[in-house]
Protein backbone atom coordinates (compact mmCIF):
# COMPACT_ATOMS: atom_id res chain seq x y z
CA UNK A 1 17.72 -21.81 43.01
CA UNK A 2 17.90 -19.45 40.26
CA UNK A 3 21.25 -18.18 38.07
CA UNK A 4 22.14 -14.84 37.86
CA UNK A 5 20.85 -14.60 34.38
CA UNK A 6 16.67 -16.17 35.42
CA UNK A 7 17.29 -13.77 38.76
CA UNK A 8 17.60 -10.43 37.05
CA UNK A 9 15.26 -7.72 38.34
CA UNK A 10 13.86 -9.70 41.41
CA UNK A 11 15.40 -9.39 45.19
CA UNK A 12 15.39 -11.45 48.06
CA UNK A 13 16.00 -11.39 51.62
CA UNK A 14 19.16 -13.63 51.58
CA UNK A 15 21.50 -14.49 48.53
CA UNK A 16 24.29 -17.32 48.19
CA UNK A 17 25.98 -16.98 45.21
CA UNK A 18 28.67 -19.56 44.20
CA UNK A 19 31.64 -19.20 42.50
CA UNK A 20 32.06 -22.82 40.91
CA UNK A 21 35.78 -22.22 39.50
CA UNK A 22 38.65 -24.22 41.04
CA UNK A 23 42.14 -24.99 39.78
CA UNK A 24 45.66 -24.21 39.88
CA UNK A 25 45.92 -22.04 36.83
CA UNK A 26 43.43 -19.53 38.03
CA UNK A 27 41.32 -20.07 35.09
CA UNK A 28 37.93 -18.30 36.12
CA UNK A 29 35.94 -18.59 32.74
CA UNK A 30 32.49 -17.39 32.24
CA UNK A 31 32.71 -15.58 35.46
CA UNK A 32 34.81 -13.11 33.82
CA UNK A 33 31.52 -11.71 32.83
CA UNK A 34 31.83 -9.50 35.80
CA UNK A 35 28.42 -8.17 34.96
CA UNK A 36 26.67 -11.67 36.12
CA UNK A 37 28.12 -10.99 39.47
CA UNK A 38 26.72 -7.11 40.21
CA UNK A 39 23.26 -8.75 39.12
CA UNK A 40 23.73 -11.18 41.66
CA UNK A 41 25.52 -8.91 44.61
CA UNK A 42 22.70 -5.97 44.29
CA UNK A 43 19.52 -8.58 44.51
CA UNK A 44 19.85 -9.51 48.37
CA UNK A 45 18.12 -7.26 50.99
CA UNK A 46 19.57 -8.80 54.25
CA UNK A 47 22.18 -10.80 54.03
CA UNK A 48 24.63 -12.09 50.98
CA UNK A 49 27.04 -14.90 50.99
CA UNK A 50 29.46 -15.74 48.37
CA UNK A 51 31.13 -19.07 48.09
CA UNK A 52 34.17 -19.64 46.40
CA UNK A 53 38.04 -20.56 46.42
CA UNK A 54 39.80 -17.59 46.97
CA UNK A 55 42.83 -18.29 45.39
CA UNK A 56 41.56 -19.32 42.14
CA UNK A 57 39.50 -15.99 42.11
CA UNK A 58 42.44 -14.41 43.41
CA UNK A 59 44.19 -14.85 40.27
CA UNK A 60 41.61 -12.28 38.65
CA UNK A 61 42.29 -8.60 39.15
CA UNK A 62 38.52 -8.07 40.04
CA UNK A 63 37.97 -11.28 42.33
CA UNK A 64 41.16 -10.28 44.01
CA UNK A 65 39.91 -6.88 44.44
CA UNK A 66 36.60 -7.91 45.74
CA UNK A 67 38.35 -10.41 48.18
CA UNK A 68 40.39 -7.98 49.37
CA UNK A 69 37.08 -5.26 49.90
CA UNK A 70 35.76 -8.45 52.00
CA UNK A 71 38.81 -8.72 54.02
CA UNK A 72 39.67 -5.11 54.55
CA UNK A 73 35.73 -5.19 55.98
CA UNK A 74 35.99 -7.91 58.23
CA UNK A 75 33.39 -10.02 55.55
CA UNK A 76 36.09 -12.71 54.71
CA UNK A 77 35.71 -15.97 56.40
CA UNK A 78 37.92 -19.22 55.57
CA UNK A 79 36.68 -22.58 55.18
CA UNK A 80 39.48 -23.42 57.04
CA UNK A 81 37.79 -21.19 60.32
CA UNK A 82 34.66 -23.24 60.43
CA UNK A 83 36.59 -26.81 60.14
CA UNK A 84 38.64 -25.42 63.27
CA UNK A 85 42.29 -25.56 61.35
């Protein structure tokens, strides 16, 4: 388990990233440092998965765009699809 930051410059077969922010106001803090993110999207080889609560990210005109990427690509899945809801 490595942050973005310690994980700079070295790849791996499969990434999870998580997204720890989640509240109501949509208050995404230091991941507005959109740069910690492209480190961590262009270091997996095979497979990437990115966990986080859409609709606080969603409040962010970059998260919202990203989300949007994922679900325009078929890449989105919902919590709520693998609890059966």
């Amino acid at each position: 388990v490595c942050s973005s930051d310690l994980f700079q410059g070295r790849e791996s077969d499969v990434i999870y990233i998580s997204l720890v922010r989640s509240n109501e106001n949509g208050v995404i803090g230091f991941l507005k440092d959109y740069r910690r993110l492209n480190v961590a999207l262009t270091r997996a080889k095979l497979k990437l998965v990115v966990i986080g609560d859409s609709a606080t990210l969603g409040a962010d005109d970059f998260y919202k765009g990203f989300i949007e990427f994922c679900q325009e690509n078929n890449f989105y899945k919902s919590a709520w699809e693998y609890l059966g809801v």
